[in-house]
N, C-alpha and C. Protein backbone atom coordinates (compact mmCIF):
# COMPACT_ATOMS: atom_id res chain seq x y z
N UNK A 1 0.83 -1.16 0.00
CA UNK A 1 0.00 0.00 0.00
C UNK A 1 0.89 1.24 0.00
N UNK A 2 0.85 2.14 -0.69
CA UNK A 2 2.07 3.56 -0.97
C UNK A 2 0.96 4.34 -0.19
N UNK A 3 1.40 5.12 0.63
CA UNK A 3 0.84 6.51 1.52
C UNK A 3 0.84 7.86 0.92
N UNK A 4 0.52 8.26 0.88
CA UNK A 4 0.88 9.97 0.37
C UNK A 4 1.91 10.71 1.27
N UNK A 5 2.11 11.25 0.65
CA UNK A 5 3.24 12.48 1.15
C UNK A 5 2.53 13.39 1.95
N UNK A 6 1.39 13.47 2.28
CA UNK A 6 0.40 14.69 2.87
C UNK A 6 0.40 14.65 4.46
N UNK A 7 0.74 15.56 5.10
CA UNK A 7 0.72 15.48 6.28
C UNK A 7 -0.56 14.86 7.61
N UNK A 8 -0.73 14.20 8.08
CA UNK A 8 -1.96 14.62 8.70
C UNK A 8 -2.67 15.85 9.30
N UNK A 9 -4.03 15.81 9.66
CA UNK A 9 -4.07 17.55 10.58
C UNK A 9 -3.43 18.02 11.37
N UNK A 10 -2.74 17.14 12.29
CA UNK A 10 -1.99 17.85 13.30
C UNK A 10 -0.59 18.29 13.20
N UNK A 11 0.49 17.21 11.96
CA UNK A 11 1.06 18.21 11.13
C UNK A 11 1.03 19.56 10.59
N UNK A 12 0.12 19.21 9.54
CA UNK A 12 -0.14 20.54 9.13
C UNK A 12 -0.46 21.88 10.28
N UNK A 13 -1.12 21.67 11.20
CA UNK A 13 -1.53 22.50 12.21
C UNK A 13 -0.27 22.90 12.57
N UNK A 14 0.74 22.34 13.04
CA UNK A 14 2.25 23.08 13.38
C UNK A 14 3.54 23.57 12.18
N UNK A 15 3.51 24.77 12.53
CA UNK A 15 4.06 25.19 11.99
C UNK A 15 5.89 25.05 11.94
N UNK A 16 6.64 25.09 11.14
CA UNK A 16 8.34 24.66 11.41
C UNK A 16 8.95 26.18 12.46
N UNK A 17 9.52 25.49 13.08
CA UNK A 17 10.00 26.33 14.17
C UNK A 17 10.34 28.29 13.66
N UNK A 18 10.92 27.48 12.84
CA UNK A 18 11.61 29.02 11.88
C UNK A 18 10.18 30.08 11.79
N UNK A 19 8.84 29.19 11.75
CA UNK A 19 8.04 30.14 10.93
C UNK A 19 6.87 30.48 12.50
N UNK A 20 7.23 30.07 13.70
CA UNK A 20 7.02 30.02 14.40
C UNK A 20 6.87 31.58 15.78
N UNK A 21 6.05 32.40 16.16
CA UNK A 21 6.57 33.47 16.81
C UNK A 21 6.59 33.07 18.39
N UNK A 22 7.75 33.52 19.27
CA UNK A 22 8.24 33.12 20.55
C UNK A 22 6.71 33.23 21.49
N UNK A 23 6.56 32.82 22.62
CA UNK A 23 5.22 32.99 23.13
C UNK A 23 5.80 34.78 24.09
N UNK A 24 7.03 34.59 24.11
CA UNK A 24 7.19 35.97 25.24
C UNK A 24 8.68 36.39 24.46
N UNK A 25 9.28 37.83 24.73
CA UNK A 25 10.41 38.41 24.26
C UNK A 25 10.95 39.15 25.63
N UNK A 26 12.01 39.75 25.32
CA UNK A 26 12.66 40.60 26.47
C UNK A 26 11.82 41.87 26.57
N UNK A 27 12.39 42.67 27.50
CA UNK A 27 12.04 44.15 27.22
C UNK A 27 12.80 44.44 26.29
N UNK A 28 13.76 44.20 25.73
CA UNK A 28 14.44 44.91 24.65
C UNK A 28 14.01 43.97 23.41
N UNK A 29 13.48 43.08 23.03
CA UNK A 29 13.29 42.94 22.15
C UNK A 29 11.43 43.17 21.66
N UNK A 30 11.13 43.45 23.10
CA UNK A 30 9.35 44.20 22.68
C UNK A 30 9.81 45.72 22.45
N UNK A 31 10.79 46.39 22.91
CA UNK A 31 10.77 47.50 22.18
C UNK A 31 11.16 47.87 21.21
N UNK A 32 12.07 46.84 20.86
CA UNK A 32 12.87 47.06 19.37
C UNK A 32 11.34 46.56 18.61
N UNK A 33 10.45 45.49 18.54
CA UNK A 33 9.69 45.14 17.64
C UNK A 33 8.18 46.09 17.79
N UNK A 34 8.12 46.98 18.95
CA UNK A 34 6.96 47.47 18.76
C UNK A 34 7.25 49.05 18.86
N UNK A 35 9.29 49.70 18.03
CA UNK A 35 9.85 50.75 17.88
C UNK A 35 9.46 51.56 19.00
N UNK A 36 9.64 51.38 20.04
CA UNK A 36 9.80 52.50 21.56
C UNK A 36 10.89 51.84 22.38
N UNK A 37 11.09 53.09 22.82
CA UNK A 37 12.22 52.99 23.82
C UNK A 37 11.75 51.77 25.26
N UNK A 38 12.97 51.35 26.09
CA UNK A 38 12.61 50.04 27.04
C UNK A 38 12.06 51.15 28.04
N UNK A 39 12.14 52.25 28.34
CA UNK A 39 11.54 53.28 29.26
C UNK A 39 9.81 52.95 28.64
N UNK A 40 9.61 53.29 27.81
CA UNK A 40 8.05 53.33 27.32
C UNK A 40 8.09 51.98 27.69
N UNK A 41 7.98 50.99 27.60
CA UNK A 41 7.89 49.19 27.82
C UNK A 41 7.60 49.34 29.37
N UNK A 42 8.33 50.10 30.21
CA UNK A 42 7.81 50.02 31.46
C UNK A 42 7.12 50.53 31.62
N UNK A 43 7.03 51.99 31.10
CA UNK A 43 5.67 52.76 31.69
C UNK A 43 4.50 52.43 30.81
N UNK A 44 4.36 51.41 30.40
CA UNK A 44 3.51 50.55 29.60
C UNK A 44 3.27 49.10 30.94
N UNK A 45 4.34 48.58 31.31
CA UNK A 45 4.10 47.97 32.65
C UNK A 45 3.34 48.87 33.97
N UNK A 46 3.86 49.35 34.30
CA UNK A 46 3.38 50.53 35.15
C UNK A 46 1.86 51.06 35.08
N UNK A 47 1.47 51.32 33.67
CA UNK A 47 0.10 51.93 33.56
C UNK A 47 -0.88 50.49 33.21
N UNK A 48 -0.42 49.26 33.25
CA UNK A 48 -1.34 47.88 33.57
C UNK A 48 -2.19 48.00 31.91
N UNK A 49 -1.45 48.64 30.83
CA UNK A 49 -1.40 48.80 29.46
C UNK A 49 -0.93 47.42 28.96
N UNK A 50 0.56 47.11 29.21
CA UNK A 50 0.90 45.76 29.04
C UNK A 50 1.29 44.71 30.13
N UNK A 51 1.28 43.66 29.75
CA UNK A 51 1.76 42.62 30.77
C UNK A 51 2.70 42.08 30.71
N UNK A 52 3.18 41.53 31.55
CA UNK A 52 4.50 40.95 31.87
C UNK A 52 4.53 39.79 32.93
N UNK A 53 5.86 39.01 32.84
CA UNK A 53 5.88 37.99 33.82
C UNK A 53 7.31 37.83 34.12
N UNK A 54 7.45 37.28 34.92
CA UNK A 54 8.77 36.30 35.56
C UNK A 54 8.88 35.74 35.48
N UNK A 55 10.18 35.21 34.71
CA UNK A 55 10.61 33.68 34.58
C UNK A 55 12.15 33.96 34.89
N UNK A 56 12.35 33.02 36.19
CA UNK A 56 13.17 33.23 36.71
C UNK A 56 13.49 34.57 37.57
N UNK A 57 14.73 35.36 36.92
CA UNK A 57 15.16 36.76 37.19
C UNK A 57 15.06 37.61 35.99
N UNK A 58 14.23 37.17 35.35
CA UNK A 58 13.80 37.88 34.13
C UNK A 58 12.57 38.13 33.46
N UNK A 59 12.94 39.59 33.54
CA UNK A 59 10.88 39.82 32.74
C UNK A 59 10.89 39.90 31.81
N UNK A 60 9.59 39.29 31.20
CA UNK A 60 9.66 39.07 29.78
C UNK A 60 7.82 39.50 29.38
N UNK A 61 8.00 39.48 28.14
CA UNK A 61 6.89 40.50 27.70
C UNK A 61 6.25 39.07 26.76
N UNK A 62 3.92 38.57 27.46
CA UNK A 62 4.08 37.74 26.09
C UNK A 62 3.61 38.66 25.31
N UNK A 63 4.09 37.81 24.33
CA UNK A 63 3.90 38.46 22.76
C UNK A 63 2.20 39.06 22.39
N UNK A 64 1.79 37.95 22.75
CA UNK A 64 0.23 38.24 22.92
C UNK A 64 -0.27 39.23 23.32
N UNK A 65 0.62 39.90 24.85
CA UNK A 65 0.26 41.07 25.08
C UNK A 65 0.57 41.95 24.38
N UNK A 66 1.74 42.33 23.66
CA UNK A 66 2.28 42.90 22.79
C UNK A 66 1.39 43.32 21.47
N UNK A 67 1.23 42.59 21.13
CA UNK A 67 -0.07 42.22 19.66
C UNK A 67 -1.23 43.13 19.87
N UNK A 68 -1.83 42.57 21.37
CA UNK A 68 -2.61 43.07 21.54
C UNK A 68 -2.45 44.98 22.06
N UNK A 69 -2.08 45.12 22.87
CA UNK A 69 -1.71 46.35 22.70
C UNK A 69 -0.94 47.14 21.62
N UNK A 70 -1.05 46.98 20.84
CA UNK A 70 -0.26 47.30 19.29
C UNK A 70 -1.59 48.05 18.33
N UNK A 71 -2.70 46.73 18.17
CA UNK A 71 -3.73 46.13 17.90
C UNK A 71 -5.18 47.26 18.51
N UNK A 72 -4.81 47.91 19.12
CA UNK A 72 -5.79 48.58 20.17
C UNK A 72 -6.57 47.42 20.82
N UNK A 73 -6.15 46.37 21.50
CA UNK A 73 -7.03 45.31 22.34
C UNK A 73 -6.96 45.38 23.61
N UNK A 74 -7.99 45.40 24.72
CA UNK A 74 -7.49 45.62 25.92
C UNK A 74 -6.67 44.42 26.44
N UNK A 75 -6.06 44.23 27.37
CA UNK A 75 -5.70 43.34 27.90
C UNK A 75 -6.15 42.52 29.28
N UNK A 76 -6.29 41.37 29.91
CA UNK A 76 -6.49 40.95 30.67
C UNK A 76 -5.62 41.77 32.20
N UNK A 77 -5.22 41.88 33.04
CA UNK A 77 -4.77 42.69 34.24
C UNK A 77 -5.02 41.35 34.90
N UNK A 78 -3.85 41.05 35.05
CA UNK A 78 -3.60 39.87 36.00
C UNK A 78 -2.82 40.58 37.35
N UNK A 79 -3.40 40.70 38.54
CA UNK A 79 -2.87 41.47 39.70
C UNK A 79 -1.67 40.96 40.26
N UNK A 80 -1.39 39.70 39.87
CA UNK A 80 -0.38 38.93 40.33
C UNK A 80 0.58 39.39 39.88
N UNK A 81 0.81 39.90 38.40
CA UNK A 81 2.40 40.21 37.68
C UNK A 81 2.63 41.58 38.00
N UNK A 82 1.78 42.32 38.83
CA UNK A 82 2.02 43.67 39.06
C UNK A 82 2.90 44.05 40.28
C-alpha cells in the first residue's frame, strides 16, 4: 500500500519552528519590535497597558500582550504580575 506524502491535521496545524513566533520576548526585544524605547515598555508595565511575567530573574513581555496592545485590544490585568 504507498501513503501519500500529505501530512496529517496535526502536522499541518504546526508550523516549522523558523516560521514560528516566541510565546514571550525581552524588554528589549518588545521594544525594538513594537519601535519604543525600554523606558516606554515600562511605563507601559506601570500603567497595567501591558503585561509581563517572571521567569526566573527575568521579565519578559508575552507576545500576545504585545499584539494586543499594538492592535488597540485591551488586555487581561492579571494582579499577580504587578
Amino acid at each position: 500500500m504507498k501513503r501519500d506524502n500529505h501530512p496529517g491535521p496535526v502536522q499541518a496545524a504546526l508550523s516549522p519552528p523558523e516560521q514560528r513566533k516566541p510565546m514571550a520576548m525581552t524588554v528589549e526585544q518588545a521594544a525594538r519590535t513594537a519601535g519604543v524605547s525600554r523606558s516606554t515598555i515600562y511605563r507601559l508595565f506601570d500603567s497595567g497597558q501591558l503585561e509581563k511575567r517572571k521567569v526566573r530573574n527575568r521579565t519578559v513581555i508575552l507576545t500576545a500582550s504585545l499584539e494586543a496592545l499594538v492592535m488597540g485590544q485591551p488586555i487581561a490585568n492579571t494582579p499577580a504580575d504587578r
